[in-house]
N, C-alpha and C. Protein backbone atom coordinates (compact mmCIF):
# COMPACT_ATOMS: atom_id res chain seq x y z
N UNK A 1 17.00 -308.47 167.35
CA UNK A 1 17.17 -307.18 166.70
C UNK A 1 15.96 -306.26 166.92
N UNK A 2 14.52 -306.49 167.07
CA UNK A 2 13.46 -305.85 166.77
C UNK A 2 13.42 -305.15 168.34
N UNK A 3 14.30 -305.97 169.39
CA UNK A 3 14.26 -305.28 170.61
C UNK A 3 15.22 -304.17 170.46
N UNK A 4 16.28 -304.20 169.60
CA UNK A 4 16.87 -302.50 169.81
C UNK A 4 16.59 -301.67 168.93
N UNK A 5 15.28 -301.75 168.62
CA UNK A 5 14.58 -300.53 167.80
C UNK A 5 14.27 -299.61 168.74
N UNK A 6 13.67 -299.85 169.84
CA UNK A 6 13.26 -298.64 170.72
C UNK A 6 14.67 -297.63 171.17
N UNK A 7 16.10 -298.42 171.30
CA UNK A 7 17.20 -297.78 171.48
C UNK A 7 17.74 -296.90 170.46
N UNK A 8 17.99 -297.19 169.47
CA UNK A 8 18.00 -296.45 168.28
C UNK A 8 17.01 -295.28 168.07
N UNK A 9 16.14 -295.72 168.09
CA UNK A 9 15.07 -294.19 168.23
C UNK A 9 15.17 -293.45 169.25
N UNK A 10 15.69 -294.21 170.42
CA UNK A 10 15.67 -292.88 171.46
C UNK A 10 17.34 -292.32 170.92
N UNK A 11 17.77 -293.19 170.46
CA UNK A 11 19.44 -292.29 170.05
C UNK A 11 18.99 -291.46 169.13
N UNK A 12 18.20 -291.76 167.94
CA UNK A 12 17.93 -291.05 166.87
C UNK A 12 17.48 -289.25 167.19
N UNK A 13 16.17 -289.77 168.51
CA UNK A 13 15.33 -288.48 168.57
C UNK A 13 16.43 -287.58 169.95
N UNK A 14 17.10 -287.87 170.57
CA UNK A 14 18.45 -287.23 171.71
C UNK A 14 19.26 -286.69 170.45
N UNK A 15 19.73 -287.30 169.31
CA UNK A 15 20.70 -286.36 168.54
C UNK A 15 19.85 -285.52 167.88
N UNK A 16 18.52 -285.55 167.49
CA UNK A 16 18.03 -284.67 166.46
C UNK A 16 17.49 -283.26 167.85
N UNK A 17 17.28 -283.47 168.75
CA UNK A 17 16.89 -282.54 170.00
C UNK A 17 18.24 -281.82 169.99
N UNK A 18 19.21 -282.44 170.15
CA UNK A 18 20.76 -281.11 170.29
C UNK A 18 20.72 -281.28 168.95
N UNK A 19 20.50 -281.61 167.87
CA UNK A 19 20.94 -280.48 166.83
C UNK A 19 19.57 -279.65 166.58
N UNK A 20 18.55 -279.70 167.01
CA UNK A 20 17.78 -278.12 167.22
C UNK A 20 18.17 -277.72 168.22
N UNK A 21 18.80 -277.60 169.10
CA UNK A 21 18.87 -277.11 170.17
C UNK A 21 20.11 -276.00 169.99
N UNK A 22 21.43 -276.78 169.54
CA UNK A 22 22.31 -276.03 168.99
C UNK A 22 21.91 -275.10 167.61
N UNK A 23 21.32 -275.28 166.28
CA UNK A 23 20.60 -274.36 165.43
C UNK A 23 19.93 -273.39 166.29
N UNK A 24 19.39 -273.46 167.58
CA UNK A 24 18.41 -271.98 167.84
C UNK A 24 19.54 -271.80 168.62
N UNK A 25 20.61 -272.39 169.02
CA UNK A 25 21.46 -271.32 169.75
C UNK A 25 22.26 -270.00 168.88
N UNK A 26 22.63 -271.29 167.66
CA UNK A 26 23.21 -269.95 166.39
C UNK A 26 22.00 -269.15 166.31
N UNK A 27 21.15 -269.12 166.38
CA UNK A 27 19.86 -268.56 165.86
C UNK A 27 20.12 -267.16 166.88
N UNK A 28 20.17 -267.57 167.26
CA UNK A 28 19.72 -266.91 168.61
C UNK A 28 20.86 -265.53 169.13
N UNK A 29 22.70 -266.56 168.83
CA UNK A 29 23.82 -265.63 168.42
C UNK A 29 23.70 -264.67 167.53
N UNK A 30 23.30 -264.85 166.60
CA UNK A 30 23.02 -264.15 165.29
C UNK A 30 22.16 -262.90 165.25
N UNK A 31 20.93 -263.48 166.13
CA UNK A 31 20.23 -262.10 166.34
C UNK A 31 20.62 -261.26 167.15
N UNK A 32 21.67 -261.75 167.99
CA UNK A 32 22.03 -260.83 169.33
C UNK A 32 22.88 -260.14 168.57
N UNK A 33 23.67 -260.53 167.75
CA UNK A 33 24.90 -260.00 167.29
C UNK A 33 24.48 -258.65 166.60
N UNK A 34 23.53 -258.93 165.69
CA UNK A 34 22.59 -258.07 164.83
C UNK A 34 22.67 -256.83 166.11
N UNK A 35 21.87 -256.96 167.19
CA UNK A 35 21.00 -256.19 168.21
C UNK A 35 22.70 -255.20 169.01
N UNK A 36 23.46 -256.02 169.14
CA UNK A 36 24.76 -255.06 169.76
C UNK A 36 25.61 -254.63 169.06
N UNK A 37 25.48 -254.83 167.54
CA UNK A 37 26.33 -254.39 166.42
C UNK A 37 26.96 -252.86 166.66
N UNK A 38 25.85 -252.25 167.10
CA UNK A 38 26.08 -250.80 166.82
C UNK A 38 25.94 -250.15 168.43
N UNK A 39 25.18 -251.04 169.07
CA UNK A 39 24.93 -250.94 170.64
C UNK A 39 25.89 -250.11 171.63
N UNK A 40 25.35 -248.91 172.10
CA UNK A 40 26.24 -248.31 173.21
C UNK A 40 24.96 -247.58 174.38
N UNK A 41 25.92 -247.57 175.61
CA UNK A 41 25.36 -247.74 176.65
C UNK A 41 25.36 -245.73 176.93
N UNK A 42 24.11 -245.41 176.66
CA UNK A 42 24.23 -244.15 177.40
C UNK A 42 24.64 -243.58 178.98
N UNK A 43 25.67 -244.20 179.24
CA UNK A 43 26.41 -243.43 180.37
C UNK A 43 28.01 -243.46 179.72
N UNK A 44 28.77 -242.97 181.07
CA UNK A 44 29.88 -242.84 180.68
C UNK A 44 30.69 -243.99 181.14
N UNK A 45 32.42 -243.97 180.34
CA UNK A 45 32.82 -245.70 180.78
C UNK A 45 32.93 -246.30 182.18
N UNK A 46 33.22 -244.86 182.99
CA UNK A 46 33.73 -245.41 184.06
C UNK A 46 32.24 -246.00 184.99
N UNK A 47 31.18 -245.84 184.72
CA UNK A 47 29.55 -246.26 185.36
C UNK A 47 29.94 -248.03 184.82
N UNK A 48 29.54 -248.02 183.50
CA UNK A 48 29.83 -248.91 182.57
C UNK A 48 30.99 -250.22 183.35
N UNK A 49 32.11 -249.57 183.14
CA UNK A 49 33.31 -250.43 183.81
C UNK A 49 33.05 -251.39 184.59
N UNK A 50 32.32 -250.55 185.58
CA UNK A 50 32.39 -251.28 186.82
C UNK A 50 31.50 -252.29 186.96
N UNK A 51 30.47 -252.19 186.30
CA UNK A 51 29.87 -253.17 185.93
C UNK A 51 29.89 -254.25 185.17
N UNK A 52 30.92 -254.06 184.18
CA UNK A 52 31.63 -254.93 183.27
C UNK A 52 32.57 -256.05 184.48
N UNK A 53 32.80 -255.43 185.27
CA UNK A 53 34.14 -256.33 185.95
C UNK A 53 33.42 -257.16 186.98
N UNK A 54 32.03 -256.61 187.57
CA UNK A 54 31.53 -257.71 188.14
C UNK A 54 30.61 -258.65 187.50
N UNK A 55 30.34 -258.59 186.04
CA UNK A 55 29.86 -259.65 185.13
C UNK A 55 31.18 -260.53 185.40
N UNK A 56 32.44 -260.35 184.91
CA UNK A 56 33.08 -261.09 184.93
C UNK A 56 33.67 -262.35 186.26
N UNK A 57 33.40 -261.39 187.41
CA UNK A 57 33.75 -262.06 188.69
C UNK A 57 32.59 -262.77 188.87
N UNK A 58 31.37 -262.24 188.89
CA UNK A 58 30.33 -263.14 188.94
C UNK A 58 30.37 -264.29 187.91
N UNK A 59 31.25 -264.52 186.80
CA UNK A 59 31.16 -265.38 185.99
C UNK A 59 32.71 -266.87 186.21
N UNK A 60 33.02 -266.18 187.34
CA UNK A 60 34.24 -266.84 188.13
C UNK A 60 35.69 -266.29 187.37
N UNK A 61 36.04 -264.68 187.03
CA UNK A 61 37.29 -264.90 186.72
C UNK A 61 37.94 -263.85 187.39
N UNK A 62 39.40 -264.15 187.87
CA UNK A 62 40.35 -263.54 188.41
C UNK A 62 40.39 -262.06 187.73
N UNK A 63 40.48 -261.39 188.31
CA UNK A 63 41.17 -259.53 187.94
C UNK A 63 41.98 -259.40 189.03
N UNK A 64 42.95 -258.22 188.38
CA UNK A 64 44.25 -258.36 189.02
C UNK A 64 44.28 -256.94 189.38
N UNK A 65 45.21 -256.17 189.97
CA UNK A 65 45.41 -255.21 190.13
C UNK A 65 44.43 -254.00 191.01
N UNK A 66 43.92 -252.80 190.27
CA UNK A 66 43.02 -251.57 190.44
C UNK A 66 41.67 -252.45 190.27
N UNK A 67 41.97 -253.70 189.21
CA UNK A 67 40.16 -254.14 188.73
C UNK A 67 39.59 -254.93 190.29
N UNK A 68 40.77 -255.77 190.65
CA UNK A 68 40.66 -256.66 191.36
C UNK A 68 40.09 -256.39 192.95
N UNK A 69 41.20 -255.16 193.33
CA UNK A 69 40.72 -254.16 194.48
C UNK A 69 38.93 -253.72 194.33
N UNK A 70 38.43 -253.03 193.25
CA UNK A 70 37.45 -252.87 192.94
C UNK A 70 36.37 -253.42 193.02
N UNK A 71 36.80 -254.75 193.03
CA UNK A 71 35.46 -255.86 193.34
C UNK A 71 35.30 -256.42 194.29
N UNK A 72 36.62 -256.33 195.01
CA UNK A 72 36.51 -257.06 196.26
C UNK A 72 37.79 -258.35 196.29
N UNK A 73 38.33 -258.76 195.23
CA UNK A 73 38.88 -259.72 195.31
C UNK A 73 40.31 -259.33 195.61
N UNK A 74 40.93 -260.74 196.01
CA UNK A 74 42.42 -260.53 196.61
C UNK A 74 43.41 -260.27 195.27
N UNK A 75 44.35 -259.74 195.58
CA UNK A 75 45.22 -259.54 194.11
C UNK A 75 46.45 -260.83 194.11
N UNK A 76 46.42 -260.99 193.20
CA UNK A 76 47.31 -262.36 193.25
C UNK A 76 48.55 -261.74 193.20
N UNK A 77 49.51 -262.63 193.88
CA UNK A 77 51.25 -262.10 194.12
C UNK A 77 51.83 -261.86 192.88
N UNK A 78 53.08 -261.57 193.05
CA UNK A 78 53.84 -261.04 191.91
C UNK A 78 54.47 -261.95 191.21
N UNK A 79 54.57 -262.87 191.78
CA UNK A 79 55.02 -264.27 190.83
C UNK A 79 53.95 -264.62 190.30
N UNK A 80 52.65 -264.91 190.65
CA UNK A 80 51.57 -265.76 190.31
C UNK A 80 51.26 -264.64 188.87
N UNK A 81 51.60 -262.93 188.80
CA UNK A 81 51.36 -262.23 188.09
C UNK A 81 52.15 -262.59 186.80
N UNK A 82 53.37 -263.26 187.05
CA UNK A 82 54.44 -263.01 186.10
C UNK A 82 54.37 -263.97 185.42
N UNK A 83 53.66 -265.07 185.47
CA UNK A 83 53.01 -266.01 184.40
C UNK A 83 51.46 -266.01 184.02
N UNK A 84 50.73 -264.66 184.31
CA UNK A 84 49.51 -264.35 183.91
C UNK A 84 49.00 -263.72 183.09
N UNK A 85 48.23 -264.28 181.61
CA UNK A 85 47.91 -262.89 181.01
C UNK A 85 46.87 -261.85 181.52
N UNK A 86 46.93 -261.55 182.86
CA UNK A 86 45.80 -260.75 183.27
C UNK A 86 46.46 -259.39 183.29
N UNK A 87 45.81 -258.50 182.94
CA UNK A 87 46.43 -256.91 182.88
C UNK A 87 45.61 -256.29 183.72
N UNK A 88 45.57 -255.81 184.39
CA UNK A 88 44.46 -253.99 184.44
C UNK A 88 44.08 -253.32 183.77
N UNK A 89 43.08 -252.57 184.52
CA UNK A 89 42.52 -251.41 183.12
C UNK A 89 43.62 -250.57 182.80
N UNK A 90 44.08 -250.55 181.71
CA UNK A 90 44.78 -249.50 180.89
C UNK A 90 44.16 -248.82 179.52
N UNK A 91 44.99 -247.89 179.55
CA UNK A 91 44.69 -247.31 178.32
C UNK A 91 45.00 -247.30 176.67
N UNK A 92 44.09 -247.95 175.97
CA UNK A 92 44.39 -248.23 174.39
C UNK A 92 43.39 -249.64 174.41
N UNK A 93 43.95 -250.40 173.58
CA UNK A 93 42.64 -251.72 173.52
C UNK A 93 43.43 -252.95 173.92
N UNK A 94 45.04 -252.63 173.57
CA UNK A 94 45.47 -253.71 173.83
C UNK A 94 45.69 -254.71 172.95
N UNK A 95 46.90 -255.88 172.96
CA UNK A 95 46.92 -256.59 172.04
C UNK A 95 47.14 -256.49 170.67
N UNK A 96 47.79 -255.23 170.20
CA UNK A 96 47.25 -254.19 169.27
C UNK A 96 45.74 -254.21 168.57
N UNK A 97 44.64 -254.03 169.31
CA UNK A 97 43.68 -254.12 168.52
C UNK A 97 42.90 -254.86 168.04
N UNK A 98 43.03 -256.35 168.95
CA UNK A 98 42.88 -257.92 168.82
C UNK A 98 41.58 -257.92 168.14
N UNK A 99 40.67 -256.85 168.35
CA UNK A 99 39.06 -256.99 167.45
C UNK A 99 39.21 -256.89 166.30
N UNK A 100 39.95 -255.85 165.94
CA UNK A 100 40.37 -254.92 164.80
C UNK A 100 41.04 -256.35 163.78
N UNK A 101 41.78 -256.94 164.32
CA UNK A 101 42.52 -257.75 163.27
C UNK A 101 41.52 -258.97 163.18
N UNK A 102 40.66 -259.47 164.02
CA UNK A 102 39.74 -260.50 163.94
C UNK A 102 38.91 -260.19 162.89
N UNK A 103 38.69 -258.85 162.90
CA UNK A 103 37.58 -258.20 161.97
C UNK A 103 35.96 -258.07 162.53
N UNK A 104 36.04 -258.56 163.87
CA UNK A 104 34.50 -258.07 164.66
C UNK A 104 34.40 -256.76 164.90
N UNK A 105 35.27 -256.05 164.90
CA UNK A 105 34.85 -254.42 165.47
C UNK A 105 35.68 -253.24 164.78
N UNK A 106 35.92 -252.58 164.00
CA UNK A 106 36.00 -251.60 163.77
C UNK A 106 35.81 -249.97 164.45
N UNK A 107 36.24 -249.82 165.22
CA UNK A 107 35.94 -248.57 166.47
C UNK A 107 36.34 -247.50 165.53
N UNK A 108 34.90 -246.53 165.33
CA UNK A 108 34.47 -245.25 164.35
C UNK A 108 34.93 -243.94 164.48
N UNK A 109 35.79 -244.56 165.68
CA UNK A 109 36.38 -243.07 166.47
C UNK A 109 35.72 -242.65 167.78
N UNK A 110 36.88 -243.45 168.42
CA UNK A 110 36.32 -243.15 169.86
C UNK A 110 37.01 -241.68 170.98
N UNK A 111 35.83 -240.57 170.77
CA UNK A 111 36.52 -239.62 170.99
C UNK A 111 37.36 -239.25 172.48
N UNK A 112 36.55 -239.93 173.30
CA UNK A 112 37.11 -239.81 174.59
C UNK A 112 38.23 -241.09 174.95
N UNK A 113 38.59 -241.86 173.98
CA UNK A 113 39.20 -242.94 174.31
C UNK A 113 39.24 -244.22 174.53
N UNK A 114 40.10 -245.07 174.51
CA UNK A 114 39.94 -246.13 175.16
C UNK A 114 40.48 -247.29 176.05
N UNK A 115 39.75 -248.36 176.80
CA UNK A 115 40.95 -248.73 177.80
C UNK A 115 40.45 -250.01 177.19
N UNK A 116 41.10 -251.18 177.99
CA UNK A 116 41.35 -252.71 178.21
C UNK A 116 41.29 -252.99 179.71
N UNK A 117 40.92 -254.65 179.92
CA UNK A 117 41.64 -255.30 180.50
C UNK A 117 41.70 -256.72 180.34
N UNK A 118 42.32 -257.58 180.78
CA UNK A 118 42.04 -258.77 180.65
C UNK A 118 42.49 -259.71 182.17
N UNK A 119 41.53 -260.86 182.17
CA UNK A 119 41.22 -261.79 183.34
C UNK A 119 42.10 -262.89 183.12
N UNK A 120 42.67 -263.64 184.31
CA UNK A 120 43.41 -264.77 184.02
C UNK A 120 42.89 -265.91 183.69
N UNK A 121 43.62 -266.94 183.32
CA UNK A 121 42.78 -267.79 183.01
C UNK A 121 42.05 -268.62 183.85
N UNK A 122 40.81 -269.49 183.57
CA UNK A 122 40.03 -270.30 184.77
C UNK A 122 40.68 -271.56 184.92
N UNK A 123 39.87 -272.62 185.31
CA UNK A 123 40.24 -274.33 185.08
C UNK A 123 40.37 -274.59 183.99
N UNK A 124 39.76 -274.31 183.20
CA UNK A 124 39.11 -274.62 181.70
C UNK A 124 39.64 -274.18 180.62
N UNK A 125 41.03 -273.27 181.00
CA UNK A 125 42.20 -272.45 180.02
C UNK A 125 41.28 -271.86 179.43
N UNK A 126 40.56 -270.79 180.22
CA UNK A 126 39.81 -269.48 179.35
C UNK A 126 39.94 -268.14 179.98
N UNK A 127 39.36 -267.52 179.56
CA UNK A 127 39.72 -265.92 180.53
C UNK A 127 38.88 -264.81 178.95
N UNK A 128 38.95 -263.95 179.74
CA UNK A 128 37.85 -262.57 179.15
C UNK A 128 39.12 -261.63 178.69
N UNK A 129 38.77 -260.71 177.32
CA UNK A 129 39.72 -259.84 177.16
C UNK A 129 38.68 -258.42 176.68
N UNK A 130 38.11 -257.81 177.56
CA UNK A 130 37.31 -256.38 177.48
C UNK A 130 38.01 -255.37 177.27
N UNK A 131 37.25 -254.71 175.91
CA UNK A 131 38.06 -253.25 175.31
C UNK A 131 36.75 -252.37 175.70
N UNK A 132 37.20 -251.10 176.33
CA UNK A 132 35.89 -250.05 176.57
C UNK A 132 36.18 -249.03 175.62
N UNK A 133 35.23 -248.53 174.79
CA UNK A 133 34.96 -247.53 174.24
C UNK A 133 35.02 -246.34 174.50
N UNK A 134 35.08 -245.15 174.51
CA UNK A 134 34.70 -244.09 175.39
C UNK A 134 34.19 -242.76 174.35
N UNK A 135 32.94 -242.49 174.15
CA UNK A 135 32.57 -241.68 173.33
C UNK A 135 31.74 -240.37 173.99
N UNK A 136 32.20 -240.17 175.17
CA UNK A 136 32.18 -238.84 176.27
C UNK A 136 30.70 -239.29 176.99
N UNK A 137 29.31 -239.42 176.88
CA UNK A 137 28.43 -239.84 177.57
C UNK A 137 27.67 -240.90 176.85
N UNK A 138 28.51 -241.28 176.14
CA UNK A 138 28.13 -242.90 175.98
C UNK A 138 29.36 -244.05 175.69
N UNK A 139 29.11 -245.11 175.54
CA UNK A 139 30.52 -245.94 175.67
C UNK A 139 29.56 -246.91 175.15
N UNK A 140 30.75 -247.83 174.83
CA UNK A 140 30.53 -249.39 174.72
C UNK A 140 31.97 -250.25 174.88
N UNK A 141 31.34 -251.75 175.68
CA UNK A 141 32.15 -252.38 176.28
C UNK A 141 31.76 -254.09 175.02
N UNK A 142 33.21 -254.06 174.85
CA UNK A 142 33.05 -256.07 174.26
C UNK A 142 33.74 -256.64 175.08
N UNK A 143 33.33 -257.93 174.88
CA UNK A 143 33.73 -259.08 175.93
C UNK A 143 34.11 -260.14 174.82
N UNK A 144 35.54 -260.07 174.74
CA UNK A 144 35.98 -261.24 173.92
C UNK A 144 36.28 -262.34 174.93
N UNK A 145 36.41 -263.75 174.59
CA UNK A 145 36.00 -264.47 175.17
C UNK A 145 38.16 -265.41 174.45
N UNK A 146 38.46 -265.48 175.61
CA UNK A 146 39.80 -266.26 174.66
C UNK A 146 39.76 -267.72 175.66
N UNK A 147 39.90 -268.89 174.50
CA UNK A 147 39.90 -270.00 174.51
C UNK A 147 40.97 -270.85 174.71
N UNK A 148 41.75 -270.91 175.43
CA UNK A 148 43.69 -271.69 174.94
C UNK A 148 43.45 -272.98 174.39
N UNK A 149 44.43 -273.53 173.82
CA UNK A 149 44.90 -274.84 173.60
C UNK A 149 45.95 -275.43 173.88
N UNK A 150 46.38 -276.65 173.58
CA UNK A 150 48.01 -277.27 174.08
C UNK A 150 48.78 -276.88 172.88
N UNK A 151 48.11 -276.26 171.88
CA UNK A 151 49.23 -275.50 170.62
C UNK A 151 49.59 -274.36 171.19
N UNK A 152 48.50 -273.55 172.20
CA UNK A 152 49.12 -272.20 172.05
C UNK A 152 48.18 -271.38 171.36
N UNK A 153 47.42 -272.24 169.99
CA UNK A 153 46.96 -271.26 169.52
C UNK A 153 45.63 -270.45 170.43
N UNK A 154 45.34 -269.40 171.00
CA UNK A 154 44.19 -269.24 171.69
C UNK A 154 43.42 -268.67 170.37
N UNK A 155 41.95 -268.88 170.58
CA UNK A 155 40.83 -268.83 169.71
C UNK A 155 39.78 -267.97 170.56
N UNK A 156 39.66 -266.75 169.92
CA UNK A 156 39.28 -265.78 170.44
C UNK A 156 37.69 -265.23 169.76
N UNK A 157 36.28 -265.16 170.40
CA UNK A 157 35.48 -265.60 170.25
C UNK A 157 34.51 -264.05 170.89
N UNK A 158 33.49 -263.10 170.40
CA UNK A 158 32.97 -262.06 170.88
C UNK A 158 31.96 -263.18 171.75
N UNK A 159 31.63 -262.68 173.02
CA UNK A 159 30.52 -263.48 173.27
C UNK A 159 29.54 -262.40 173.93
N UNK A 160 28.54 -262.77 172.86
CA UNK A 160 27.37 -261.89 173.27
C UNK A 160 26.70 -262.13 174.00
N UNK A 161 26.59 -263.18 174.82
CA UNK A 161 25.62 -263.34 175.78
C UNK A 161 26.67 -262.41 177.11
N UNK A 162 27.97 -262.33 177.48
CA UNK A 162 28.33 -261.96 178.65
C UNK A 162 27.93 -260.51 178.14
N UNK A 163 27.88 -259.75 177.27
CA UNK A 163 27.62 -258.48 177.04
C UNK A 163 25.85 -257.86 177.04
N UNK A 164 25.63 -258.82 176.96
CA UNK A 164 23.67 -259.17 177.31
C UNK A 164 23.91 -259.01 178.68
N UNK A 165 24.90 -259.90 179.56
CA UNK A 165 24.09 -259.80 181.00
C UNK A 165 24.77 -258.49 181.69
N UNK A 166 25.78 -257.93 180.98
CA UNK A 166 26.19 -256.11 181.10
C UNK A 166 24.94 -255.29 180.97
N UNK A 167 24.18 -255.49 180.20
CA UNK A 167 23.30 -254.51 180.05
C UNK A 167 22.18 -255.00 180.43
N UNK A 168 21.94 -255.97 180.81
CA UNK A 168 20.57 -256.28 182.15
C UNK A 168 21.36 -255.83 183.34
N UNK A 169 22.75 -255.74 183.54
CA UNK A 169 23.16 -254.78 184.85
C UNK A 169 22.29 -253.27 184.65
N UNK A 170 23.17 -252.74 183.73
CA UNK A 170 23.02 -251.70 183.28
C UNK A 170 21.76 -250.82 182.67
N UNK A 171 21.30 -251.57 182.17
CA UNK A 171 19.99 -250.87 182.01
C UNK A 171 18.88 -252.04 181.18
N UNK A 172 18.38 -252.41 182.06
CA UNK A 172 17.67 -253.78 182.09
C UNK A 172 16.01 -253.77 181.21
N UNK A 173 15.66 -252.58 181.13
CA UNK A 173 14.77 -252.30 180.04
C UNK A 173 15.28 -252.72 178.87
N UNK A 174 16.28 -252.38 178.22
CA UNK A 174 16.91 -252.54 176.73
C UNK A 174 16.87 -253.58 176.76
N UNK A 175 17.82 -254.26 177.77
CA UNK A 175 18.12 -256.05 178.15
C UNK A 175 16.72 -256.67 177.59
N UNK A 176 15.58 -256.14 177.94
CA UNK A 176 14.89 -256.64 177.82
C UNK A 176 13.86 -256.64 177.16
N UNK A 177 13.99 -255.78 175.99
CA UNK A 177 13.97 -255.18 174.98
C UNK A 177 14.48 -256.37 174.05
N UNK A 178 15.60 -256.03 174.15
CA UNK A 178 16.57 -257.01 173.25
C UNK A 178 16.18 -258.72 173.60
N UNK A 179 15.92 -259.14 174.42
CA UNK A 179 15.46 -260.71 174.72
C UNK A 179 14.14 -260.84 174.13
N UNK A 180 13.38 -259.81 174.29
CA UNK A 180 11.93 -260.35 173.84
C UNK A 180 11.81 -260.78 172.27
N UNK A 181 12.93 -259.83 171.37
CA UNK A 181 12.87 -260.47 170.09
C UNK A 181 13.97 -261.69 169.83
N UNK A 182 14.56 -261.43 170.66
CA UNK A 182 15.33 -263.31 170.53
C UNK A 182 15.14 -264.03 170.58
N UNK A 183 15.39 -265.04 169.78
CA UNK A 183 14.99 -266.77 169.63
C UNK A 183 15.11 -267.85 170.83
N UNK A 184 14.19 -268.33 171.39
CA UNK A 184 14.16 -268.90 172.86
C UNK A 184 15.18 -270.20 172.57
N UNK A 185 16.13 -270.85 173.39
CA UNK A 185 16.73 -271.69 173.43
C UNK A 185 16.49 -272.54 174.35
N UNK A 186 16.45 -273.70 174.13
CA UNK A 186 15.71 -274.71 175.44
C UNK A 186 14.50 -274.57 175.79
């Protein structure tokens, strides 16, 4: 027995390392969340957009349509479309409002409008669902993050880090601005 003491402690001190590790990640969510609460990007959506859609391709996900042309990628056929929840940019938020009923976002009145789109899903039954803001020379873009399951139910999740690496596109001072008071992880 006195020989699997050293095993136990290394199990002991590996679980107590991921659970600090995971605490500064909430830590860390929390402050970001704080920092983009109110966050909009002084340009207009369509600068914005386009940059939004290659976070996403750079993050490996399908766009379909006008988005898809835009980045470079091939558009998937019309069958492969007709079992996809991937849309194009359109106009409204989509979903009726999928933030709105989650209760993450409340939009104050967006005077110039607003669009959507959403990405198909990956390996991993996930995919991005982005609503753009449009408040004439400034905007803001969220990146909901939807999760599937074998229920169906999808679990739909703001993720602030893909909206962090939008605005190190976009204007990488703030980006970095905003990191220096965040809680280091790892």
């Amino acid at each position: 027995m006195p020989r699997l003491i050293p095993f136990f402690m290394a199990g002991f001190f590996v679980a107590a390392s991921g659970c600090a590790s995971v605490r500064a990640q909430h830590a860390r969510n929390r402050e970001l969340a704080k920092e983009l609460a109110d966050f909009r990007f002084e340009k207009p959506i369509d600068e914005v957009w386009q940059e939004a859609r290659l976070v996403l391709v750079a993050a490996g996900y399908q766009l379909v349509g006008a988005d898809a042309t835009a980045v470079g990628q091939s558009n998937p056929n019309a069958v492969a479309r007709i079992f996809s929840p991937a849309h194009e940019t359109a106009p409204g938020v989509g979903g009726d409002n999928v933030l709105g009923k989650v209760g993450l976002f409340k939009d104050p009145g967006a005077g110039g409008g607003r669009q959507y789109l959403d990405t198909d899903w990956n390996q991993y039954f996930e995919r991005y669902h982005l609503d753009g803001y449009n408040y004439g020379d400034s905007c803001r873009v969220i990146f909901m993050h939807v999760k599937g399951d074998r229920d169906h139910q999808d679990v739909w999740t703001r993720d602030y880090e893909m909206e962090l690496d939008l605005i190190r596109r976009v204007d990488p001072d703030t980006a970095a601005r905003m990191e220096a008071g965040l809680p280091q992880v790892g």
